[in-house]
C-alpha atoms as a PDB file:
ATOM      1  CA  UNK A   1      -0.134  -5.391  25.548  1.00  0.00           C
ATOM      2  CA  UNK A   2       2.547  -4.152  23.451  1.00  0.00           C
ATOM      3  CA  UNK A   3       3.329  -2.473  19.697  1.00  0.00           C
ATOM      4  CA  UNK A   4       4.744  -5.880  19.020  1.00  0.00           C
ATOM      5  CA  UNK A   5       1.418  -8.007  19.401  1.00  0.00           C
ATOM      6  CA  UNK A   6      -0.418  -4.802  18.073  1.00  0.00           C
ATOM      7  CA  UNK A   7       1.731  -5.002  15.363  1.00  0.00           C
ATOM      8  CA  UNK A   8       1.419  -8.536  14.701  1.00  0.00           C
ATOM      9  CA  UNK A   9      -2.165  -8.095  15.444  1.00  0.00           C
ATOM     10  CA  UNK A  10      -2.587  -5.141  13.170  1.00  0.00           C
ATOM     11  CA  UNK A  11      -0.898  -7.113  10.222  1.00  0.00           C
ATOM     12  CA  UNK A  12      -3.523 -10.656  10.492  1.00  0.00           C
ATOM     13  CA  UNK A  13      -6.417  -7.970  10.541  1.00  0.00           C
ATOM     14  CA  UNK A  14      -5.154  -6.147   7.064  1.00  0.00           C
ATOM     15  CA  UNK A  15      -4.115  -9.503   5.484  1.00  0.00           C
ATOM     16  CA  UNK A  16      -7.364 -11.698   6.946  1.00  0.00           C
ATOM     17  CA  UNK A  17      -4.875 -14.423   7.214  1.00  0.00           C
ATOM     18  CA  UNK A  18      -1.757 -15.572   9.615  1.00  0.00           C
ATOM     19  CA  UNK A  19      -0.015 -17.499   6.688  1.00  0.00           C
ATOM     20  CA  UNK A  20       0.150 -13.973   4.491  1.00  0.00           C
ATOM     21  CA  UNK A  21       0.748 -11.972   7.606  1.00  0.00           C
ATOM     22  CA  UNK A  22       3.442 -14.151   8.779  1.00  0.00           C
ATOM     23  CA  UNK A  23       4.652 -13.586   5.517  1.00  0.00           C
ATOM     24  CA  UNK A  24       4.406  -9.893   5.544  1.00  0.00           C
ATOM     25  CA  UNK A  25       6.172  -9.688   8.947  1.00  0.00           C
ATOM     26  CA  UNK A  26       8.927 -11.911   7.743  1.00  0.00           C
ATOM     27  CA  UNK A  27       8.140 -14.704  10.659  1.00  0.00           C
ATOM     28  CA  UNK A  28       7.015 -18.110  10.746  1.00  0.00           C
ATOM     29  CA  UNK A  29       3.103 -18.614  11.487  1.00  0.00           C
ATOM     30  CA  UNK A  30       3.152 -20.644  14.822  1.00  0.00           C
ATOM     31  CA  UNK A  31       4.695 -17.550  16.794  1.00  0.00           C
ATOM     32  CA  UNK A  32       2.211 -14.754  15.454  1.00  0.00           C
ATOM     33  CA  UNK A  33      -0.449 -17.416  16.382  1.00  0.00           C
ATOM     34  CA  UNK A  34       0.949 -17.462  20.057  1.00  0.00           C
ATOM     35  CA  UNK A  35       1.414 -13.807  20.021  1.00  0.00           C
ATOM     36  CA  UNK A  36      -2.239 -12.923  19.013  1.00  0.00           C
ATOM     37  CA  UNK A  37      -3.577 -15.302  20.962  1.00  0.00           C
ATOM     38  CA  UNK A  38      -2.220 -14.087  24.010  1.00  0.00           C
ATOM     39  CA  UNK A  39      -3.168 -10.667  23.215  1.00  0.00           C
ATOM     40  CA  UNK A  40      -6.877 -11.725  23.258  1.00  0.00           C
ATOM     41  CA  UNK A  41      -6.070 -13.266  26.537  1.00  0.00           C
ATOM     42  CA  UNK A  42      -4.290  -9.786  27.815  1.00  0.00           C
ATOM     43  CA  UNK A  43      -7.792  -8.236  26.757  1.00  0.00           C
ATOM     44  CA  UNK A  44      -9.939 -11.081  27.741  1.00  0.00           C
ATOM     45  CA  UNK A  45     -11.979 -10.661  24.431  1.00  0.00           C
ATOM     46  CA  UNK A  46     -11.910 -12.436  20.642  1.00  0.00           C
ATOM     47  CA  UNK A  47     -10.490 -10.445  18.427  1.00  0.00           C
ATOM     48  CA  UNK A  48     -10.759 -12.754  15.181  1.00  0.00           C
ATOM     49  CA  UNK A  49     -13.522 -14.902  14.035  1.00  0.00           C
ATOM     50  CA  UNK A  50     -10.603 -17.993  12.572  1.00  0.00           C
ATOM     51  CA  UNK A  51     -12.050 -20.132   9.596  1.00  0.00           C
ATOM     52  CA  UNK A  52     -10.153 -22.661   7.603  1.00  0.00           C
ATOM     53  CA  UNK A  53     -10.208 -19.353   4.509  1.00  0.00           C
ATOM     54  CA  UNK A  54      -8.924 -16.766   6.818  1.00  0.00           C
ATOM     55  CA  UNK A  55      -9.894 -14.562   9.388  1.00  0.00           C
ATOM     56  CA  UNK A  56     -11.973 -12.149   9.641  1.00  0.00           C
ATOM     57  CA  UNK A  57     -12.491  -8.797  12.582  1.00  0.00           C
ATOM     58  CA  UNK A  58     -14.889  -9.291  15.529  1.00  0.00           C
ATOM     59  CA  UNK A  59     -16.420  -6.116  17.038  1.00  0.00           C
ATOM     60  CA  UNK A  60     -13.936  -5.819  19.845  1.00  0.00           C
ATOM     61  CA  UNK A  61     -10.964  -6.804  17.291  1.00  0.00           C
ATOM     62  CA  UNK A  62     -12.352  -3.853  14.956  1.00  0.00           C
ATOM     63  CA  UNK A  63     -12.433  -1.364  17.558  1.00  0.00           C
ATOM     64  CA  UNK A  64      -8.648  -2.560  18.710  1.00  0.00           C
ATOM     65  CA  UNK A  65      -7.837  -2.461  14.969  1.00  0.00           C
ATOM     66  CA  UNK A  66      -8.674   1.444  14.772  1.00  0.00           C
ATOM     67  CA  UNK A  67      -6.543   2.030  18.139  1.00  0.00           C
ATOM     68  CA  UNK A  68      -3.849   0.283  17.295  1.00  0.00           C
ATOM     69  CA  UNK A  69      -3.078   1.709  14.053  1.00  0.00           C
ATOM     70  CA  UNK A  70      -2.995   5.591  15.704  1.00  0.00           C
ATOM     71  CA  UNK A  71      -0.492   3.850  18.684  1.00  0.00           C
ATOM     72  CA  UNK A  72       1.368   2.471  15.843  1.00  0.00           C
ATOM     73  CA  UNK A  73       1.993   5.549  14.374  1.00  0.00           C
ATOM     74  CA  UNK A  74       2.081   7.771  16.918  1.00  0.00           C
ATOM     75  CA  UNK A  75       4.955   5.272  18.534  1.00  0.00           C
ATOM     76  CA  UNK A  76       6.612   6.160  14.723  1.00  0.00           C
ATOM     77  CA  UNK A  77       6.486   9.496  15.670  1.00  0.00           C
ATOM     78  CA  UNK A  78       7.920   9.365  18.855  1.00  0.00           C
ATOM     79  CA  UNK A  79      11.001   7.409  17.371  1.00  0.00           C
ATOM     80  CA  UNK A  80      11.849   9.716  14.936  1.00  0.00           C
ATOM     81  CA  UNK A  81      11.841  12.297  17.779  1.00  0.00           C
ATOM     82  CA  UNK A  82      14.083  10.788  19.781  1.00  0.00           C
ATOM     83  CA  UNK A  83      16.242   9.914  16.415  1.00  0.00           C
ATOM     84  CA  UNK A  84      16.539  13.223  15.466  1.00  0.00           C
ATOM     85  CA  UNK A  85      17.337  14.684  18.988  1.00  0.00           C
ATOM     86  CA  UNK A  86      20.113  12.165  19.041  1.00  0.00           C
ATOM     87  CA  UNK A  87      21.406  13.397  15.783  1.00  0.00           C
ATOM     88  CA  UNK A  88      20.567   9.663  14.747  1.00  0.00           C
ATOM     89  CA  UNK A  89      21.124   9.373  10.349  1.00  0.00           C
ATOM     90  CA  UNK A  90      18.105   7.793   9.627  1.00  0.00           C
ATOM     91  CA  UNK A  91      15.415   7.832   6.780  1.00  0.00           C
ATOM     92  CA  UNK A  92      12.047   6.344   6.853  1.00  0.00           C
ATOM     93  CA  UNK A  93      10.763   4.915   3.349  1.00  0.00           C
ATOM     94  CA  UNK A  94       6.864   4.592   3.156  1.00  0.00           C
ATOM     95  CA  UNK A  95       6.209   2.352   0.688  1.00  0.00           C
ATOM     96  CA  UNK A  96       2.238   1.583  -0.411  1.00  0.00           C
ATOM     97  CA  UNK A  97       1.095  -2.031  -0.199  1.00  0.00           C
ATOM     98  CA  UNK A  98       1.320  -3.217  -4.154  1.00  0.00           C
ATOM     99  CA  UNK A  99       4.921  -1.137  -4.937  1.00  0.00           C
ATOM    100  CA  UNK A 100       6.732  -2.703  -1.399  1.00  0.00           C
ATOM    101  CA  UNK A 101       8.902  -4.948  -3.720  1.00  0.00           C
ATOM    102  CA  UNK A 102       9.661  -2.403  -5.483  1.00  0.00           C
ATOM    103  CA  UNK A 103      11.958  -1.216  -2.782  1.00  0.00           C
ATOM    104  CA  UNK A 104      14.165  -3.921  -3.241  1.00  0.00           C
ATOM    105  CA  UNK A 105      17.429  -5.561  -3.074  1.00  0.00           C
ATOM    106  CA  UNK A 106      19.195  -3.706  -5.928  1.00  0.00           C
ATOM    107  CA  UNK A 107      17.981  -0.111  -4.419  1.00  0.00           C
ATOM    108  CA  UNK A 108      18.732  -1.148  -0.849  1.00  0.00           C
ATOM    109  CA  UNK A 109      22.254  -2.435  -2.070  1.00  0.00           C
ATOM    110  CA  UNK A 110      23.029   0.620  -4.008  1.00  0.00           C
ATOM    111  CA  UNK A 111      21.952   3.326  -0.970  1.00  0.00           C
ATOM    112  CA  UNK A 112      23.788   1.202   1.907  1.00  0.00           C
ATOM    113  CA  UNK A 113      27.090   1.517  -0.425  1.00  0.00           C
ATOM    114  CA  UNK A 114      26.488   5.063  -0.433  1.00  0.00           C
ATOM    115  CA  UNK A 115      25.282   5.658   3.189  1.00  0.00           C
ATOM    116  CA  UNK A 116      26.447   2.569   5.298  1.00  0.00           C
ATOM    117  CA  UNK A 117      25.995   4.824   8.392  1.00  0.00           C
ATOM    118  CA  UNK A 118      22.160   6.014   8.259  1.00  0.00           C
ATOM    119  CA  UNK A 119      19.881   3.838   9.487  1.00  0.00           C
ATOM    120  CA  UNK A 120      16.892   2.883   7.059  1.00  0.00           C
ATOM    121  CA  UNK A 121      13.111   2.274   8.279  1.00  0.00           C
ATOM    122  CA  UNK A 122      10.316   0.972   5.730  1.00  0.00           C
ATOM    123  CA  UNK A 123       6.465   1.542   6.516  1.00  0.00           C
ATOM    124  CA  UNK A 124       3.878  -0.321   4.548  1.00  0.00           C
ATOM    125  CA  UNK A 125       0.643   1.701   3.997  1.00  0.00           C
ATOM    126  CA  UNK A 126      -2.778   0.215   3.240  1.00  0.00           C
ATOM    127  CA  UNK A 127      -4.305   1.347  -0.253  1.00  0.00           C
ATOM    128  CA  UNK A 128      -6.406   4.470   1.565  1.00  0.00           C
ATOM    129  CA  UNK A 129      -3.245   6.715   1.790  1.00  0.00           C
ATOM    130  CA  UNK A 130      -1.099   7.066  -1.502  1.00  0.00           C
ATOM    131  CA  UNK A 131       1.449   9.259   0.464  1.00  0.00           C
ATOM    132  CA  UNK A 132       1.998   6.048   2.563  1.00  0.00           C
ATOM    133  CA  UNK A 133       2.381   8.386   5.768  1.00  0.00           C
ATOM    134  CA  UNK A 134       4.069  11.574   4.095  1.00  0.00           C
ATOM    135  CA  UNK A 135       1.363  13.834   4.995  1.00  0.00           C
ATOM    136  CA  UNK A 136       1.018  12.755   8.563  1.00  0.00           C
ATOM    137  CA  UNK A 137       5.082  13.183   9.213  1.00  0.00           C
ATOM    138  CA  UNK A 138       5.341   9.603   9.637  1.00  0.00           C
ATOM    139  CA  UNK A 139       7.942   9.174   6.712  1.00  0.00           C
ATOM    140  CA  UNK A 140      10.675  10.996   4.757  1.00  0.00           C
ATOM    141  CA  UNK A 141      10.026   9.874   1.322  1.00  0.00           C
ATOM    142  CA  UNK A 142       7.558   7.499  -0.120  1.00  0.00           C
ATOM    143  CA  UNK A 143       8.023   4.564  -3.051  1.00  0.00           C
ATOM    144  CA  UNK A 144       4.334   5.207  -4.351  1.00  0.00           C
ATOM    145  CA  UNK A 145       1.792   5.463  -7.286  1.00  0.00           C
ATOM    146  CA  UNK A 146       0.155   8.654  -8.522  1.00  0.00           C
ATOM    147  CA  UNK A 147      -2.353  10.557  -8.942  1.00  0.00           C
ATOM    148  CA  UNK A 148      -3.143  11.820  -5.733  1.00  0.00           C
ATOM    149  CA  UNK A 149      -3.639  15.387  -4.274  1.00  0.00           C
ATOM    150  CA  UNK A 150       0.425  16.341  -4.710  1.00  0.00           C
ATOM    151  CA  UNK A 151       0.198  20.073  -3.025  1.00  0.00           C
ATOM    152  CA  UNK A 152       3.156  20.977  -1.454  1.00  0.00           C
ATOM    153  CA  UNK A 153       5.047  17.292  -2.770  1.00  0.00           C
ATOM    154  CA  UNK A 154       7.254  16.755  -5.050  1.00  0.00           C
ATOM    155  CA  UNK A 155       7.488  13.994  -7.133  1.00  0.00           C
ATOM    156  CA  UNK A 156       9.994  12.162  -9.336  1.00  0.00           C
ATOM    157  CA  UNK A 157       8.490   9.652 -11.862  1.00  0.00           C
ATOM    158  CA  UNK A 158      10.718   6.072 -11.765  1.00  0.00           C
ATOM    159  CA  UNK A 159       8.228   4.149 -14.593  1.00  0.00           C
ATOM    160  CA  UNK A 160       4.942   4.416 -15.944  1.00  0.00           C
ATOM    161  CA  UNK A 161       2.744   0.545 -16.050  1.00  0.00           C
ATOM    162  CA  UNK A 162      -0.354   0.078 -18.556  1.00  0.00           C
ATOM    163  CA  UNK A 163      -2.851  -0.792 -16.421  1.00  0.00           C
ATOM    164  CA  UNK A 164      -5.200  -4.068 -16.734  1.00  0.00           C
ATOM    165  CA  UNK A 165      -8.639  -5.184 -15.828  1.00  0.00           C
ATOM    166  CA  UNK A 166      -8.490  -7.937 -13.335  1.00  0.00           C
ATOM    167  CA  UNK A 167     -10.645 -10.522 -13.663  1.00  0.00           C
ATOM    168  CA  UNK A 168     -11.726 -14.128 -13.022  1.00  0.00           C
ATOM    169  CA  UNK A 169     -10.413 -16.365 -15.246  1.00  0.00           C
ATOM    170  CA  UNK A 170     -13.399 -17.881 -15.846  1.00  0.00           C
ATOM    171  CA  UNK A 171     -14.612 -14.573 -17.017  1.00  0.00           C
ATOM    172  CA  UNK A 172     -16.301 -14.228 -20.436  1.00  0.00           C
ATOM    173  CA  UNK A 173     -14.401 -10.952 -21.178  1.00  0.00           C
ATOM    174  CA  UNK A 174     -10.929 -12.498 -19.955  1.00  0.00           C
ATOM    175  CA  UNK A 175     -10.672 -14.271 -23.246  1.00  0.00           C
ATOM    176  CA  UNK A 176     -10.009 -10.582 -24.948  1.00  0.00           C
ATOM    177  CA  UNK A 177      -7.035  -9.125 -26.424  1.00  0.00           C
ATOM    178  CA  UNK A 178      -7.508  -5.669 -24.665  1.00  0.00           C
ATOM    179  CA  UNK A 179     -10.770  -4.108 -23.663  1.00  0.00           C
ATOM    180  CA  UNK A 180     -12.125  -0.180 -22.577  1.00  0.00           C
ATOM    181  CA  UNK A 181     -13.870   0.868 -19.860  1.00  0.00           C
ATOM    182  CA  UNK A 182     -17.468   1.100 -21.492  1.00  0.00           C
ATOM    183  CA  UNK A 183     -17.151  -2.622 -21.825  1.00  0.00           C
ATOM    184  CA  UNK A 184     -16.909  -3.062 -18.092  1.00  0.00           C
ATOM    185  CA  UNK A 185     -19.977  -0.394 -17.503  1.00  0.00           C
ATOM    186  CA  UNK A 186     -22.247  -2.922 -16.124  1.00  0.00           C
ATOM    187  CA  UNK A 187     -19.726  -4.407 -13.564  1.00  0.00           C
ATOM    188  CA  UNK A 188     -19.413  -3.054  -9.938  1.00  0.00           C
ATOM    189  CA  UNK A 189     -16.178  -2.140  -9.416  1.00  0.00           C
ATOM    190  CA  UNK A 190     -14.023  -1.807  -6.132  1.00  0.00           C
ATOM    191  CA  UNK A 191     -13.882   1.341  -4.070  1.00  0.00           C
ATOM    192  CA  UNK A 192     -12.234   3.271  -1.698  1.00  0.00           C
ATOM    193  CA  UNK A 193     -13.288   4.331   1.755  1.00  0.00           C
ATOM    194  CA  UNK A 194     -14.904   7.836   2.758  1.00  0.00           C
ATOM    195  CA  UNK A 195     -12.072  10.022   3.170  1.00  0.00           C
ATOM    196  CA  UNK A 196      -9.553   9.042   0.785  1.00  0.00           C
ATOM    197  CA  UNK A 197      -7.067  11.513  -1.588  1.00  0.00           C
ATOM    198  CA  UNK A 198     -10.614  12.085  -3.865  1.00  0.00           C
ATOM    199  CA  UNK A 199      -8.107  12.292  -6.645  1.00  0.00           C
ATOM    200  CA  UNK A 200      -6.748   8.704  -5.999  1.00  0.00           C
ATOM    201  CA  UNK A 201      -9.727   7.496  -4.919  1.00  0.00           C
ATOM    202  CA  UNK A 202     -11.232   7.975  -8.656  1.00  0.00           C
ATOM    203  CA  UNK A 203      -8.661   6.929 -10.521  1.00  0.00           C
ATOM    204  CA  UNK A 204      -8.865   3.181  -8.803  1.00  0.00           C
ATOM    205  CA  UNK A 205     -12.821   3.911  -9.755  1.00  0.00           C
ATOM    206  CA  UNK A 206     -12.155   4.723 -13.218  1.00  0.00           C
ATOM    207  CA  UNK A 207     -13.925   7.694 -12.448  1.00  0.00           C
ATOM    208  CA  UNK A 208     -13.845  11.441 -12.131  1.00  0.00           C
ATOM    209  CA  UNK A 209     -12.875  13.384  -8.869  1.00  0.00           C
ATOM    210  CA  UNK A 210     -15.836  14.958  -7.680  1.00  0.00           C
ATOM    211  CA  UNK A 211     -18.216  12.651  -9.725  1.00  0.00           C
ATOM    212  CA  UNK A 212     -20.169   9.790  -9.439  1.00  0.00           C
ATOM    213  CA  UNK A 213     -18.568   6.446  -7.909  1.00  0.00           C
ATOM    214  CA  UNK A 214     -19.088   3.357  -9.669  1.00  0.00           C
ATOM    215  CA  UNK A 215     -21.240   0.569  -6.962  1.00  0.00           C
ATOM    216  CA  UNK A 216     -19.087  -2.171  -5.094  1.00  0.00           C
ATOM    217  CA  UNK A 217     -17.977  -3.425  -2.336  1.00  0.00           C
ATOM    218  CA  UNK A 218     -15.549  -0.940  -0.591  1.00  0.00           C
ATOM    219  CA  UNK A 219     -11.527  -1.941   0.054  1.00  0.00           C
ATOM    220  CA  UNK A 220      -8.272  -1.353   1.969  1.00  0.00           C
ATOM    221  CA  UNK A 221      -5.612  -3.520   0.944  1.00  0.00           C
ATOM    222  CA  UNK A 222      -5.025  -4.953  -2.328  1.00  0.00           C
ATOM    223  CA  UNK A 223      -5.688  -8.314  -0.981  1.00  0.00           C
ATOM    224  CA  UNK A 224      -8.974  -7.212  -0.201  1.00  0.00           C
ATOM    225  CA  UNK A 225      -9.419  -6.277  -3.915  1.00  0.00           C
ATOM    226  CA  UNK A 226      -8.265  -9.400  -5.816  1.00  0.00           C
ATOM    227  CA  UNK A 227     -10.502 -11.450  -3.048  1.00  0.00           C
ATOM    228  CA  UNK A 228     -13.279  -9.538  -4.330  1.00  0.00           C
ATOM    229  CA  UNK A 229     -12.865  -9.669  -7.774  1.00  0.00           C
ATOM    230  CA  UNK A 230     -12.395 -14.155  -7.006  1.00  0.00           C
ATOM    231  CA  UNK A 231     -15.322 -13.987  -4.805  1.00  0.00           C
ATOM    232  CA  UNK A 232     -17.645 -11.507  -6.388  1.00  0.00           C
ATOM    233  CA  UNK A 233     -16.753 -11.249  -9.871  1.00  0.00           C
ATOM    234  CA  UNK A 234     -15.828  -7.466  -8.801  1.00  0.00           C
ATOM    235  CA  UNK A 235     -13.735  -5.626 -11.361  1.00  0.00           C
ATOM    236  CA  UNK A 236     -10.130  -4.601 -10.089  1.00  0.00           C
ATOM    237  CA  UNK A 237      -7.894  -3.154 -11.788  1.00  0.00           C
ATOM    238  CA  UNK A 238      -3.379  -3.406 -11.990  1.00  0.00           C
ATOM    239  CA  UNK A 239      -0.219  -3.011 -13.299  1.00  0.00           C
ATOM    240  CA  UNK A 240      -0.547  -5.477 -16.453  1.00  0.00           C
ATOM    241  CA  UNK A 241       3.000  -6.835 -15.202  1.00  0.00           C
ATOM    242  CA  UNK A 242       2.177  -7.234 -12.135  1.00  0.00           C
ATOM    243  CA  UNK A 243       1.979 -11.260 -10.519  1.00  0.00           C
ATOM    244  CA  UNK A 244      -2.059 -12.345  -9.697  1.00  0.00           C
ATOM    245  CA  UNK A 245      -3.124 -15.386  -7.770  1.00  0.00           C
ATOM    246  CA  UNK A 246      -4.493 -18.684  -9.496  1.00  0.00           C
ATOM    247  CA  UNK A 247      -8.147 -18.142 -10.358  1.00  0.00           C
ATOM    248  CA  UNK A 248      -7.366 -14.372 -12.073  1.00  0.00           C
ATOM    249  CA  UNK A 249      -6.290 -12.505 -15.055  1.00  0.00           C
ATOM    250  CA  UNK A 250      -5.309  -9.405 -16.351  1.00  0.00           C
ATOM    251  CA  UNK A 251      -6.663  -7.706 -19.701  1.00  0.00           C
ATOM    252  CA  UNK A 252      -5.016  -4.587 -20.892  1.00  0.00           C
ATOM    253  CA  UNK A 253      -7.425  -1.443 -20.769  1.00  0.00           C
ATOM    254  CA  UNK A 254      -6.877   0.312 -24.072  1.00  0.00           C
ATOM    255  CA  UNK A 255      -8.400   3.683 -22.439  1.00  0.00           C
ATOM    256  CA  UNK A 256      -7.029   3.452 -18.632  1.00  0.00           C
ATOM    257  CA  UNK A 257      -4.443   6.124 -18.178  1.00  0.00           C
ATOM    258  CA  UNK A 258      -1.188   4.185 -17.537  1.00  0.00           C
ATOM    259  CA  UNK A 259      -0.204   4.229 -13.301  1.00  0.00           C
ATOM    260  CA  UNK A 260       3.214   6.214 -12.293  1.00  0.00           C
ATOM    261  CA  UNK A 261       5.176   4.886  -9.699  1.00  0.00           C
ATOM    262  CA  UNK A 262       7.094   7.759  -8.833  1.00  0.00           C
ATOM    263  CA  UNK A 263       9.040   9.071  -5.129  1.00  0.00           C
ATOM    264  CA  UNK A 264       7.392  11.992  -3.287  1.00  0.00           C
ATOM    265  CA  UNK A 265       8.463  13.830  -0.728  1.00  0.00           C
ATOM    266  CA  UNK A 266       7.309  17.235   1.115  1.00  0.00           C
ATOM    267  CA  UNK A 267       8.916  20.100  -0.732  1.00  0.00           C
ATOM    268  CA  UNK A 268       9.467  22.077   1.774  1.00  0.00           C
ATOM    269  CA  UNK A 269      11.604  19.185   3.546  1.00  0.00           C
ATOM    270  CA  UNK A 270      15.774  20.277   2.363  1.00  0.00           C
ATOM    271  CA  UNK A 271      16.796  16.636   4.016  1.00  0.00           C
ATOM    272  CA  UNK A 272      19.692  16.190   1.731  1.00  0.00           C
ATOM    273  CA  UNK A 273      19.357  12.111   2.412  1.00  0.00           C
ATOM    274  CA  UNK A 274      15.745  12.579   0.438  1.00  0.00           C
ATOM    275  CA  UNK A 275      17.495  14.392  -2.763  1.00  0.00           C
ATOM    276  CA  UNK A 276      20.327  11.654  -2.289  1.00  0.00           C
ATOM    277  CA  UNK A 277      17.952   8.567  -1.931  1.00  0.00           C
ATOM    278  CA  UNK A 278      15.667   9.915  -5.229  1.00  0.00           C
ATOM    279  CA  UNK A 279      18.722  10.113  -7.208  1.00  0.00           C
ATOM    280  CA  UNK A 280      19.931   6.801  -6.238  1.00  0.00           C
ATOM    281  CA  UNK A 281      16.642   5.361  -6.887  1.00  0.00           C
ATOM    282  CA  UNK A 282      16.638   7.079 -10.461  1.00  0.00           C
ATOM    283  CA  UNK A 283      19.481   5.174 -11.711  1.00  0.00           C
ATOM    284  CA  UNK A 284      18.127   1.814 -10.506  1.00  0.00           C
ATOM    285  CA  UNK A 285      14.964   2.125 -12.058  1.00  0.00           C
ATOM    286  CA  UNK A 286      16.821   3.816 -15.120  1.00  0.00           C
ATOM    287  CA  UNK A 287      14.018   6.332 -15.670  1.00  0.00           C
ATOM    288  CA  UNK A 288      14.112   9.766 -16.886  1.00  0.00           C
ATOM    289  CA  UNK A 289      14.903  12.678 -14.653  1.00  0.00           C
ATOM    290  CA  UNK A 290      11.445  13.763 -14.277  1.00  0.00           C
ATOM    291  CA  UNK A 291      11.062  15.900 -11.357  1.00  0.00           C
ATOM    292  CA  UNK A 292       7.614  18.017 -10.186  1.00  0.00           C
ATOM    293  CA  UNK A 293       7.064  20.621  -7.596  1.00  0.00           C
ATOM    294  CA  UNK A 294       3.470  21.410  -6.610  1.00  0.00           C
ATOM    295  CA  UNK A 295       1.906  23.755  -4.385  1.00  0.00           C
END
């Protein structure tokens, strides 16, 4: 057992499926098959229940799920140890699961021209931690959405999205211009887990922090979201530009505050790599110089 097959392993059990995990991990299926596979042999136990839709976590492959994600990080940790001991250049991006492409080939092409030499990590975060590893130390700066708790981070907004309802396309309400929230008061909506940022955790809601939570079923990753808005007729909610499988739609929510997809970083951290990356970043995105300190 290694952090490659619990990586590979780790990445089927977010996505429920090898073909988007392949995907995610920028490999072919056949090999992440192999790999996982043999990892179940290694610990002589299923870890997936395999259907022709997906997958889906066994007991033992949830309990490996939960370990593997701390080794994961905690091997992040490690590495940026040993970087920084070395007197390695190197900056880790945390990006959260629906902005990833937002770190893309125009920013990457525009830092490595200005720092060919420092060596650039990306993590991926599931939708329970809009810091995308900030907090925990496990990245430098992060390519996410607000609001969340921001004490002690700074932020710099790169573009604020009108947000949508997402829903079925067979939907009765999809056929509308633009709707509010009290049209959707009857619907369950998608929530959160116990122990997420309460202040990001409402906002996906459409609720208050510290209120009541609207009823549904309760997510991680985005795919888990739009598969239960196709499967349940759950209401989810998105960027209104933002791509959606066959089968959904997206109708502006006149009343939804819009999302900001902004870089944070700890403001205490004086990394000048972070201050050169945000500015960088700013003139890609072409957004105002909007910068926020909170503590």
């Amino acid at each position: 057992m290694d952090l490659r097959s619990l990586r590979y392993f780790v990445a089927v059990a977010e996505e429920r499926h090898f073909g988007r995990a392949a995907a995610r991990l920028h490999m072919t299926q056949p090999p992440l098959s192999r790999a996982v596979r043999h990892l179940e042999a290694d610990l002589g136990a299923l870890l997936l229940h395999r259907s022709p839709s997906g997958v889906t976590l066994t007991a033992a492959g949830a309990a490996l799920y939960d370990e593997a994600r701390a080794l994961l990080e905690q091997a992040e940790r490690v590495r940026a140890r040993v970087a920084a001991a070395a007197g390695a250049a190197t900056l880790t991006i945390g990006t959260l699961a629906d902005s990833a492409e937002q770190a893309g080939a125009r920013l990457a092409a525009a830092f490595r021209r200005r720092h060919p030499g420092v060596q650039v990590r990306v993590r991926e975060a599931d939708f329970t931690d809009p810091t995308t590893g900030l907090r925990a130390g496990l990245v430098d700066v992060a390519l996410t959405r607000e609001p969340f708790d921001d004490t002690g981070i700074t932020t710099r907004l790169l573009r604020s999205d009108p947000m949508g309802a997402v829903l079925r396309a067979d939907d009765p309400l999809a056929r509308r211009e633009t709707l509010r929230l009290s049209d959707l008061a009857d619907r369950p909506w998608f929530r959160l887990p116990d122990g997420t940022d309460p202040v990001w955790r409402a906002y996906w809601n459409a609720t208050t922090p510290g209120g009541g939570l609207r009823d549904g079923p309760v997510v991680r990753t985005v795919h888990e979201c739009l598969q239960a808005v196709l499967w349940n007729g759950t209401v989810g909610l998105a960027p209104t530009a933002h791509a959606l499988p066959e089968g959904l739609t997206s109708v502006p929510l006149a009343d939804m505050p819009p999302s900001r997809l902004v870089l944070a970083w700890n403001s205490a951290d004086a990394n000048p790599l972070i201050r050169s990356f945000t500015r960088i970043a700013a003139a890609v995105y072409r957004a105002p110089s909007r910068e926020s300190a909170h503590t």
